[in-house]
Protein backbone atom coordinates (compact mmCIF):
# COMPACT_ATOMS: atom_id res chain seq x y z
CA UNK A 1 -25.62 15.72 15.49
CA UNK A 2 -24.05 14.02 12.37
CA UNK A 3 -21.81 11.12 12.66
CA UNK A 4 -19.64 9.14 10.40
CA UNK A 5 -19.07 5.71 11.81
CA UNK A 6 -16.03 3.33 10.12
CA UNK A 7 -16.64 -0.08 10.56
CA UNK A 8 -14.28 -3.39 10.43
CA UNK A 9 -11.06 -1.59 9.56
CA UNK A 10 -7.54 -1.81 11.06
CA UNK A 11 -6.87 1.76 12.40
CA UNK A 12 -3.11 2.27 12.20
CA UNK A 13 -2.58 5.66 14.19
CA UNK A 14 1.28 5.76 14.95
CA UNK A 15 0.82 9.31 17.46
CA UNK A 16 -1.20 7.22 19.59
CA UNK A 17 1.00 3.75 19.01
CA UNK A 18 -2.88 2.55 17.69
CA UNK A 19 -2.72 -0.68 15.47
CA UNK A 20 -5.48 -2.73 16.13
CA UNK A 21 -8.94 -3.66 14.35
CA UNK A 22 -11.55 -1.08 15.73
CA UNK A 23 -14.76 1.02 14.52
CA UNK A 24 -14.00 4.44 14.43
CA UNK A 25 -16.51 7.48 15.01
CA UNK A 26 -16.42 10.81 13.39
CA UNK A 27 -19.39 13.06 15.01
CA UNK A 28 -19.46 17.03 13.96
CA UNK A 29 -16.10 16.94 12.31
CA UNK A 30 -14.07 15.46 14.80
CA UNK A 31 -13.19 12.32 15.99
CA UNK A 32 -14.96 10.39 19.23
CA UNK A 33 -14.74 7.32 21.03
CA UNK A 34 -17.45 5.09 20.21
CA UNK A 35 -18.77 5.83 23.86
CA UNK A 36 -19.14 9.66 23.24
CA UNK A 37 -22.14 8.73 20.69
CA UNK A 38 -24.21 5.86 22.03
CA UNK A 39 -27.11 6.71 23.48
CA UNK A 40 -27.69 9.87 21.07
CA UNK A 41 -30.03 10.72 18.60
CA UNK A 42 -27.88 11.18 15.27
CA UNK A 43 -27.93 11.04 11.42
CA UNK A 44 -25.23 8.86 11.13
CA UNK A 45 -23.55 7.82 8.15
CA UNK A 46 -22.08 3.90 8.21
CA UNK A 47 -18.50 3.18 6.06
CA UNK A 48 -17.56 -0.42 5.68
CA UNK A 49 -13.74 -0.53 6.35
CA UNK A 50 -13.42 -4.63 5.92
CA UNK A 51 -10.04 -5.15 4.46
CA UNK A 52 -8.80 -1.64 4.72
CA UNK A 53 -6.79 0.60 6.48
CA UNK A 54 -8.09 3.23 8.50
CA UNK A 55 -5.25 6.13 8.88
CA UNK A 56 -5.34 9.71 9.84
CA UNK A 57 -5.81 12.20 6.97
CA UNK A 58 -2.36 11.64 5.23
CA UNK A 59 -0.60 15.06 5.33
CA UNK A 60 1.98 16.33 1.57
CA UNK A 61 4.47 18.94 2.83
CA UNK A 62 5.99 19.28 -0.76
CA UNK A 63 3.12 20.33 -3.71
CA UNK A 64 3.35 23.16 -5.91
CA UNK A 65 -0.36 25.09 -6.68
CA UNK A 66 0.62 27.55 -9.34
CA UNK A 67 -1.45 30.10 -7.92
CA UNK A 68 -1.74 32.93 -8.20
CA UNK A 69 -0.14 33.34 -11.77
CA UNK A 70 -0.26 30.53 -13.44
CA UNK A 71 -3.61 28.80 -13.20
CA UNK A 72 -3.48 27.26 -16.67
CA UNK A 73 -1.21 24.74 -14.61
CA UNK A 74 -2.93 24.31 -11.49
CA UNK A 75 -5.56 26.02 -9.31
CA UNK A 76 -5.43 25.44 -5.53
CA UNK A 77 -9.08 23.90 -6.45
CA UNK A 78 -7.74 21.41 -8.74
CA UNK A 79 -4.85 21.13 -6.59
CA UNK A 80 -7.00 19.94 -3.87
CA UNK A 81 -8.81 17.46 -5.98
CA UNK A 82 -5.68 16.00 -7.04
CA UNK A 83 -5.04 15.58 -2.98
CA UNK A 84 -7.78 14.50 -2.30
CA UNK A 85 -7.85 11.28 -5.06
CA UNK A 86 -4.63 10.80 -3.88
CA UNK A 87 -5.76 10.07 -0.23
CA UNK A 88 -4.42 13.69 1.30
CA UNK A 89 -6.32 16.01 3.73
CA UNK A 90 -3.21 18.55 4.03
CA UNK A 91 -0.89 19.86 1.91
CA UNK A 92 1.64 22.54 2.13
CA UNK A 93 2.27 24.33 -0.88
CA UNK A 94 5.37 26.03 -2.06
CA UNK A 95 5.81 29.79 -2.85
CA UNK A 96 7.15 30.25 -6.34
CA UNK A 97 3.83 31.73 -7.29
CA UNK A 98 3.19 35.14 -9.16
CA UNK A 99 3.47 37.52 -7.22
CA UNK A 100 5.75 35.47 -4.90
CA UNK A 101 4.34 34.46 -1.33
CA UNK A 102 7.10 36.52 0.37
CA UNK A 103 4.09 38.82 1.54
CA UNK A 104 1.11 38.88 3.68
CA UNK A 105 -1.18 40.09 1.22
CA UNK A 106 -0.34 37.00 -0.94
CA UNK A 107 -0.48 34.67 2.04
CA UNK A 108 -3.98 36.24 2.72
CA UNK A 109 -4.70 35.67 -0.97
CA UNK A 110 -4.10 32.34 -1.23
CA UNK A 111 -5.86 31.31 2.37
CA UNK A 112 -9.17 33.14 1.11
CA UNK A 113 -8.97 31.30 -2.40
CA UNK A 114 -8.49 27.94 -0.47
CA UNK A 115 -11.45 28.60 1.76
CA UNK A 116 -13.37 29.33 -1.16
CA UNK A 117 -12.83 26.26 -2.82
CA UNK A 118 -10.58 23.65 -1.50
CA UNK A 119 -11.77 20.68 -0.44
CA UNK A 120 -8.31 19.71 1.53
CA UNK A 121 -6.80 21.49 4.11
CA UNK A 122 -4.15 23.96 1.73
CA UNK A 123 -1.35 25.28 4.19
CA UNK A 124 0.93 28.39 2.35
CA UNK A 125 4.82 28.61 2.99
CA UNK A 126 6.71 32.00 2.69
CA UNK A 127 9.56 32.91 0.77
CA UNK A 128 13.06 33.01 2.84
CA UNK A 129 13.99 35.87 0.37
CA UNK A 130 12.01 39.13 -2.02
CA UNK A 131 10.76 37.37 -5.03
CA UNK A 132 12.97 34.25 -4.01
CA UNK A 133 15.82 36.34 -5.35
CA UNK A 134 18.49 35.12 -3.16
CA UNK A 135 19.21 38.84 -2.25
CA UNK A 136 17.39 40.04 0.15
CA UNK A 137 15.19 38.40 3.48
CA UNK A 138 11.56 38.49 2.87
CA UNK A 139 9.72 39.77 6.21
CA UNK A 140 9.63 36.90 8.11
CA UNK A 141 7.74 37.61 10.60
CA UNK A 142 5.20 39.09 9.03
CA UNK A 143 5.13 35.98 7.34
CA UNK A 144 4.64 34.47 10.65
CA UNK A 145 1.78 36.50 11.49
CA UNK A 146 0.41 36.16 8.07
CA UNK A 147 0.08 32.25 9.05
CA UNK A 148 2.71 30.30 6.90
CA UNK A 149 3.49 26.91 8.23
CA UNK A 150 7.35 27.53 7.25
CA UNK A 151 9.55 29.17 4.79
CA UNK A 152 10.93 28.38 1.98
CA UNK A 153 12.70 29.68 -1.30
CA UNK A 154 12.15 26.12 -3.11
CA UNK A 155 13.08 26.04 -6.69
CA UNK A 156 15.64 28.35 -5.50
CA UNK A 157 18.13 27.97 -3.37
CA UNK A 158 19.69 31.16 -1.71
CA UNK A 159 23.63 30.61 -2.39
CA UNK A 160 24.44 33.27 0.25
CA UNK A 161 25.50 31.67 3.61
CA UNK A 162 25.40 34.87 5.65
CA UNK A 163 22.01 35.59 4.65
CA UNK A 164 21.03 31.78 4.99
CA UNK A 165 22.13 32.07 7.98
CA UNK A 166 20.24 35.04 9.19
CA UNK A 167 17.10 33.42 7.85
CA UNK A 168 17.44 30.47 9.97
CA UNK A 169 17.87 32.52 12.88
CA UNK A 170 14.83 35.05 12.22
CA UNK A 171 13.08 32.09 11.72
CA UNK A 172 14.26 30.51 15.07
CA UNK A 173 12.56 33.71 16.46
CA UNK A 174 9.30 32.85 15.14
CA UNK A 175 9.59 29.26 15.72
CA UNK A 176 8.92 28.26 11.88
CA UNK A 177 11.05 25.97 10.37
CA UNK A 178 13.01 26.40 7.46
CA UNK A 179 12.55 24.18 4.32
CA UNK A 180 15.79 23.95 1.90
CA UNK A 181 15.47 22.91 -1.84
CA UNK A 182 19.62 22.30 -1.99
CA UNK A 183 21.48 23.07 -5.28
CA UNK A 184 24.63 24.73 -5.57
CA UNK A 185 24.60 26.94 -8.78
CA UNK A 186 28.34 27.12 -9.11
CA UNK A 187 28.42 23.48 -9.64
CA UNK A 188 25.76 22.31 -10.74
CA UNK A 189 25.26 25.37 -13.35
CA UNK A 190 23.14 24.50 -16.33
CA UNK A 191 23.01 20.67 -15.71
CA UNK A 192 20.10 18.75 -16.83
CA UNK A 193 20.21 15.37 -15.60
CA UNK A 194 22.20 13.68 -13.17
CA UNK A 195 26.16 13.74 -14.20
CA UNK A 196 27.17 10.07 -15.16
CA UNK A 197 27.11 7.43 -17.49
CA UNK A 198 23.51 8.45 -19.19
CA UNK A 199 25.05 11.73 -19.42
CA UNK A 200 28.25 11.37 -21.11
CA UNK A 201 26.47 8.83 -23.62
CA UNK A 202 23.55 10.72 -24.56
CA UNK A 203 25.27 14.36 -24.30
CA UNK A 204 22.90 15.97 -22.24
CA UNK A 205 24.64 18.50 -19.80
CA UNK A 206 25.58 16.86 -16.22
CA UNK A 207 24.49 17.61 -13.06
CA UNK A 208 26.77 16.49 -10.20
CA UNK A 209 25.31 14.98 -7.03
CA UNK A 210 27.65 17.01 -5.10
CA UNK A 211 25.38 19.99 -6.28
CA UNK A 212 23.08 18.93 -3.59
CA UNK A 213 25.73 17.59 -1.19
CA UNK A 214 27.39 20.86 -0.69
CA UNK A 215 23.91 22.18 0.30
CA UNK A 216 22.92 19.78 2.62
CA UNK A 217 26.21 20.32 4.18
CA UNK A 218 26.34 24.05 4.71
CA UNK A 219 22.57 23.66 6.08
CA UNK A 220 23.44 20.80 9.00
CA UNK A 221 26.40 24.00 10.06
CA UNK A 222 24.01 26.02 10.20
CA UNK A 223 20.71 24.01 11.96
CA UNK A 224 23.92 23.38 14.55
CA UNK A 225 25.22 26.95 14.50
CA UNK A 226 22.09 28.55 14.81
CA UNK A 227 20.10 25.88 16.79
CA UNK A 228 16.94 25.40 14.59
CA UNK A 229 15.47 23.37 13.05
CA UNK A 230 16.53 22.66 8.72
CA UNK A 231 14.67 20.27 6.29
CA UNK A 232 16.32 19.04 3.70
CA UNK A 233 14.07 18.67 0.57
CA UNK A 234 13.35 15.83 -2.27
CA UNK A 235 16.82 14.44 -1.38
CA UNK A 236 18.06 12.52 -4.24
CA UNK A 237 22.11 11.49 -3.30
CA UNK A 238 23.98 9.11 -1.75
CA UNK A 239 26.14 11.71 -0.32
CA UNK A 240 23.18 13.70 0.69
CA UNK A 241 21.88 10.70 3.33
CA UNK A 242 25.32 9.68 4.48
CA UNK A 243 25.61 13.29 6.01
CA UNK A 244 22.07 13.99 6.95
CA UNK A 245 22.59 10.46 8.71
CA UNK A 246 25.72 11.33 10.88
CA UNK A 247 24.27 14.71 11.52
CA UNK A 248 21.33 13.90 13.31
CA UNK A 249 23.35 10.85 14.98
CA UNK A 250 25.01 13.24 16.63
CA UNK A 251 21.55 15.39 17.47
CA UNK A 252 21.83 18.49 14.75
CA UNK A 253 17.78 19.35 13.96
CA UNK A 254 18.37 18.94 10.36
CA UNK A 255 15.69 15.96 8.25
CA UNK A 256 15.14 15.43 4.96
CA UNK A 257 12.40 14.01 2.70
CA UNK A 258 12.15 11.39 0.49
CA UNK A 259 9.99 11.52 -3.34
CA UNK A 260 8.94 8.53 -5.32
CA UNK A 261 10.48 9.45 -8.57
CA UNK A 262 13.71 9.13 -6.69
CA UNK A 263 13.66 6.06 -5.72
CA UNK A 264 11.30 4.40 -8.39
CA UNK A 265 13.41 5.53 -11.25
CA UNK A 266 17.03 5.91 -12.37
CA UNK A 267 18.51 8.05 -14.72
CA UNK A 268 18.65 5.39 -17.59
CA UNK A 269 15.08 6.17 -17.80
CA UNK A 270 16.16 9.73 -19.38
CA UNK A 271 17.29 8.28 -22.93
CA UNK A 272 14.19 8.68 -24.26
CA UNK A 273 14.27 11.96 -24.00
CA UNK A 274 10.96 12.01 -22.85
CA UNK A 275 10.64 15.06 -20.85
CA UNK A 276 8.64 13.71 -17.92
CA UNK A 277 11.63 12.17 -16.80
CA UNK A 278 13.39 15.78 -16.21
CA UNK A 279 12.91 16.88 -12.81
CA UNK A 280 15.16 18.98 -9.94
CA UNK A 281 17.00 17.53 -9.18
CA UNK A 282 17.39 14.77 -11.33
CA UNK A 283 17.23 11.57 -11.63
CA UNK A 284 19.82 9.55 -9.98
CA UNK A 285 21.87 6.12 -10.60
CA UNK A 286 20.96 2.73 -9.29
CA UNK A 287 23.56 3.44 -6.22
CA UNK A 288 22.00 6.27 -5.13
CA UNK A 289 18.50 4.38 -5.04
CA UNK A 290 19.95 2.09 -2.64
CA UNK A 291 21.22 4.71 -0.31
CA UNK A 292 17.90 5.98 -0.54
CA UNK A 293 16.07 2.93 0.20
CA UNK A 294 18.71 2.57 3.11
CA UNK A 295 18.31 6.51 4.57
CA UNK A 296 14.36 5.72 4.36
CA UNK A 297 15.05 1.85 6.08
CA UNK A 298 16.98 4.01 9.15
CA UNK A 299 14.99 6.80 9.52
CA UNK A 300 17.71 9.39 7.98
CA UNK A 301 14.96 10.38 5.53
CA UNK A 302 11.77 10.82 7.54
CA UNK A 303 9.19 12.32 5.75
CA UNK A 304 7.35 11.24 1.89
CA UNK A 305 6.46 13.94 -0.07
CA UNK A 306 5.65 14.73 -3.90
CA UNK A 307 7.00 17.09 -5.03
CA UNK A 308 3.79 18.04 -7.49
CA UNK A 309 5.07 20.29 -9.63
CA UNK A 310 1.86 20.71 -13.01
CA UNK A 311 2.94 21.92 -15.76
CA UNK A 312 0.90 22.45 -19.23
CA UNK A 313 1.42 20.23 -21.58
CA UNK A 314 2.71 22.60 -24.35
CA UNK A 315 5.67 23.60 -21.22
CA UNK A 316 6.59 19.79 -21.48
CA UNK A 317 6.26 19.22 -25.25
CA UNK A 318 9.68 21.11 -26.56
CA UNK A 319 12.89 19.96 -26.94
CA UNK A 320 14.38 17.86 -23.65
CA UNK A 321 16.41 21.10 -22.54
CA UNK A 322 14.05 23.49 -22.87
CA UNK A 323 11.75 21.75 -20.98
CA UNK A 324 10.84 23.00 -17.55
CA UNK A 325 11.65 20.81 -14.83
CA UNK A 326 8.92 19.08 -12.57
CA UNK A 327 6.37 15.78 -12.48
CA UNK A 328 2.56 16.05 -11.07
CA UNK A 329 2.70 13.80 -8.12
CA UNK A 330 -0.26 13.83 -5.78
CA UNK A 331 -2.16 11.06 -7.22
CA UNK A 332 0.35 8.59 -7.89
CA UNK A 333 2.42 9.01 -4.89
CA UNK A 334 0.93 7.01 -2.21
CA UNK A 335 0.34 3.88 -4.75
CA UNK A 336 4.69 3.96 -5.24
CA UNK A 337 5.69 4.32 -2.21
CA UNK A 338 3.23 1.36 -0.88
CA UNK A 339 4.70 -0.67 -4.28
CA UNK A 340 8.18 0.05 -3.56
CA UNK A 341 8.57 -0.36 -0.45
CA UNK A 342 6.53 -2.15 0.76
CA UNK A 343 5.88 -5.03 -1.70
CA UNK A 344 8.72 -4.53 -3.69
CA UNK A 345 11.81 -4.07 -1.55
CA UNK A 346 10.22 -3.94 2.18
CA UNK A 347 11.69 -1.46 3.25
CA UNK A 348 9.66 0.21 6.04
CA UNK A 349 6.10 -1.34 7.06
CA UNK A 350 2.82 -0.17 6.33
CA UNK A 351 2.94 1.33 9.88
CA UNK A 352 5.90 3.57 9.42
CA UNK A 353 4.84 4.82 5.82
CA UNK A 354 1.69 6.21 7.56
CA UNK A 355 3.91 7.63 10.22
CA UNK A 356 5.73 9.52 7.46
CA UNK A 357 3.11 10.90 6.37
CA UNK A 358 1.23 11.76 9.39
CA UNK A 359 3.35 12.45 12.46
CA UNK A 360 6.58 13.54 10.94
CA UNK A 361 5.26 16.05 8.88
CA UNK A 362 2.74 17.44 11.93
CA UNK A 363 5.95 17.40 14.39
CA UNK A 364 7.91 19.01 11.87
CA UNK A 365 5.36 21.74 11.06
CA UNK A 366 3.60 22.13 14.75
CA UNK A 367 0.04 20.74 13.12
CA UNK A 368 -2.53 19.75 14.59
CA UNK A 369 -3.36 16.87 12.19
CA UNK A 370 -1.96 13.78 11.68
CA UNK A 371 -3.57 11.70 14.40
CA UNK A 372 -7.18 10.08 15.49
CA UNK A 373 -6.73 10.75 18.97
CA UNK A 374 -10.41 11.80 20.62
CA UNK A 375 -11.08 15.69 19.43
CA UNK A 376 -9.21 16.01 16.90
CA UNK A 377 -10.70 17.20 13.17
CA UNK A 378 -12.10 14.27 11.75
CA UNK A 379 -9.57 13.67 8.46
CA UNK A 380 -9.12 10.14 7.48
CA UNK A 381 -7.80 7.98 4.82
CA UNK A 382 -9.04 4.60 3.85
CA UNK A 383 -6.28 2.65 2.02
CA UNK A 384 -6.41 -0.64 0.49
CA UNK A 385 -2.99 -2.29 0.90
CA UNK A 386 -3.50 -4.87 -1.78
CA UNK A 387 -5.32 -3.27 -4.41
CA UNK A 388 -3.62 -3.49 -7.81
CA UNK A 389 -4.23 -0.67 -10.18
CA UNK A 390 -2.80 0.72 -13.35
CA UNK A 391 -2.13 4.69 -13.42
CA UNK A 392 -4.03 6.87 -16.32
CA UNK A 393 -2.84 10.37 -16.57
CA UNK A 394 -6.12 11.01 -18.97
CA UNK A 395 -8.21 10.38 -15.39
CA UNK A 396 -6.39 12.72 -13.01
CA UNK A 397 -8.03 15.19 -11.19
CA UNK A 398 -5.15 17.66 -11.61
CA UNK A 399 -5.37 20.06 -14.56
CA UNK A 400 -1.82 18.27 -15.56
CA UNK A 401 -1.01 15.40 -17.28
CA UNK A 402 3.36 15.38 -17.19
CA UNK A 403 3.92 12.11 -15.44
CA UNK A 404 6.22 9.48 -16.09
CA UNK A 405 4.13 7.12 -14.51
CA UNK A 406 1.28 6.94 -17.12
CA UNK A 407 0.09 3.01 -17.70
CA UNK A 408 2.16 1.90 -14.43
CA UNK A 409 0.68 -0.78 -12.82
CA UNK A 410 0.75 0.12 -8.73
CA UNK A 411 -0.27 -1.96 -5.55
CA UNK A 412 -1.82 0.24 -2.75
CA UNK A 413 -4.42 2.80 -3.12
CA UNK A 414 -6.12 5.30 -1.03
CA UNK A 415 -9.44 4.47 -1.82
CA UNK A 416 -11.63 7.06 0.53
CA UNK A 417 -10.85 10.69 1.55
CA UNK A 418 -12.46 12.80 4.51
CA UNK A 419 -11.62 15.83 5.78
CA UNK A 420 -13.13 17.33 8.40
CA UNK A 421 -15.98 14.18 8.94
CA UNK A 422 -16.90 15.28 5.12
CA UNK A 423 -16.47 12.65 1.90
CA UNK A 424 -14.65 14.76 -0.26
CA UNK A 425 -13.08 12.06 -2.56
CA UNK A 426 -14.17 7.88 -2.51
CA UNK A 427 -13.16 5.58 -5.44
């Protein structure tokens, strides 16, 4: 019997309403009480916690893992690295892959290569529609018995509202939820960065918040029509979190997540043209932070997420609107949210950012992770609260470099990753 025992740390465990200073035992991959293990005969591992905070394995339900098709961005290896530095044990990755993941021979595909050699737990999504086309429904439940977590056409968004709404309720059938990347084409159209001031003065082609409002709309009619449950994702509006807000006041299963960039950044930050700054959807203005800040303070926006989205450095090094859209996330994610809000504007407390990214995400998505009650798999994160460091893109474990956050100086860190009662990342 192996066993990893944590010593001296504060174990914040929101599913079991934990906060209290406590040892913690991980024996055979899976968590014990400190009883379970006395007594027995074990190689045992010890882990000084002083000063740190001892969470469950933090879970990303938003990362992009280019494969298969375009590894020269990301492999679900590096990928996993990259989550792991960051402090993740599970992530959920998206399925704008080639060939598309609207198929169970590309679910199976992608399971096998993570088994192979990913040292986080990598959870696939299906595509709502063929090729994420917008046309036609993907086979969703053979999706379902493929083993997707959810489905999702994000980086699309399917503009038809019949056939939304026949995905929701397929999807209703096979209990997965639907994830929702909302842009409306017709208004948005070939917008770049948020419509407004920085717009207009730098002529760079607009891109309305009510793109995304319209969206979010049409999907709280139909979590309400069809009685299932709609996420919202990488909300970025004002508008977006005032309706998401008085939707599920009045009960509607609709949520929405929250990224850093959205809330860490503005869209004055685009007039250098520096293509790291051009994401979907974009950058918004300093009123729509605060209605951010405020949707995350209430609860409106539940869940934190990255949105890692690699791209080669040649993709980012062209001309601002040629430039695909998208920021690597993974590693730099946990370190904002912890510096903005919760040193910078105190938003939330450290015991609700672990919630949202722990039990939200596992209620959401009907894991089993996200918790250190007794039995269950033995992923942690150690995080030091207080620890000041400075971000360098040149050390990231992901195979990308396009971040705007390069030189940042951050307070928070994950600082020790294990998944399954394995080290698979420590500073």
């Amino acid at each position: 019997m192996s066993a990893i025992i944590i010593k001296g740390g504060r174990i914040i465990d929101p599913a079991n309403k934990r906060d209290e200073m406590a040892d913690l035992v991980i024996t055979d991959g899976k968590i014990v009480q400190r009883s379970d293990v006395r007594g027995q005969t074990s190689e045992s591992e010890e882990i000084d916690a002083s000063g740190l905070i001892v969470a469950p394995g933090l879970i990303d339900m938003h990362v992009h893992f280019r494969e298969p098709g375009f590894a020269h961005k990301e492999t679900i290896a590096s990928g996993a690295r990259a989550a792991a530095a960051g402090g993740f044990t599970t992530v959920v990755c998206m399925p704008n892959t080639s060939p598309v993941s609207d198929n169970p021979s590309t679910i199976a595909w992608i399971k096998d290569r993570a088994a192979e050699g990913a040292c986080v737990n990598v959870l696939p999504t299906g595509a709502i529609s063929k090729d994420i086309a917008g046309d036609e429904l993907a086979s969703i439940g053979s999706l379902a018995q493929a083993g997707v977590v959810a489905i999702t056409d994000d980086g699309h968004c399917i503009q038809n509202h019949e056939l939304m709404r026949r995905a929701v309720e397929y999807a209703r059938m096979f209990d997965l939820p639907v994830l929702d990347h909302c842009q409306d084409y017709s208004l948005v159209g070939n917008g770049i960065v948020h419509e407004g001031y920085w717009s207009t003065l730098l002529g760079l082609r607009g891109w309305p918040s009510a793109g995304e409002e319209l969206i979010v709309a049409r999907n709280i009619l139909l979590a309400e029509l069809c009685d299932h449950h709609i996420h919202c994702q990488h909300i970025s509006a004002a508008g977006s979190v005032r309706l998401l807000r008085d939707a599920r006041r009045r009960g509607v299963k609709i949520s929405g997540e929250i990224c850093p960039h959205h809330i860490a950044l503005t869209d004055e930050s685009v007039q250098t043209f520096d293509t790291n700054f051009k994401m979907n959807p974009p950058l918004r203005s300093p009123e729509d932070v605060q209605a951010l800040l405020g949707g995350i303070a209430d609860g409106t926006l539940s869940i934190l997420a990255s949105d890692h989205a690699p791209h080669a450095g040649f993709e980012k090094e062209v001309e601002f609107d040629q430039a695909p859209f998208g920021i690597v996330g993974l590693e730099t994610e946990l370190g904002l949210f912890l510096t903005v809000l919760l040193h910078k504007h105190k938003t939330i407390d450290l015991r609700r950012i672990i919630e949202m990214y722990t039990v939200e995400p596992a209620e959401l998505l009907k894991l089993e992770a996200g918790t250190l009650s007794a039995g269950a798999s033995g992923d942690v994160t150690l995080i030091d609260p207080e620890m000041e460091w400075t971000v360098r893109a040149d050390e990231f474990q992901s195979m990308s470099r396009n971040t705007p956050f390069d030189g940042w100086k951050l307070k928070g860190r994950a600082v020790h990753t294990i998944v399954g009662g394995r080290t698979v990342w420590k500073l």
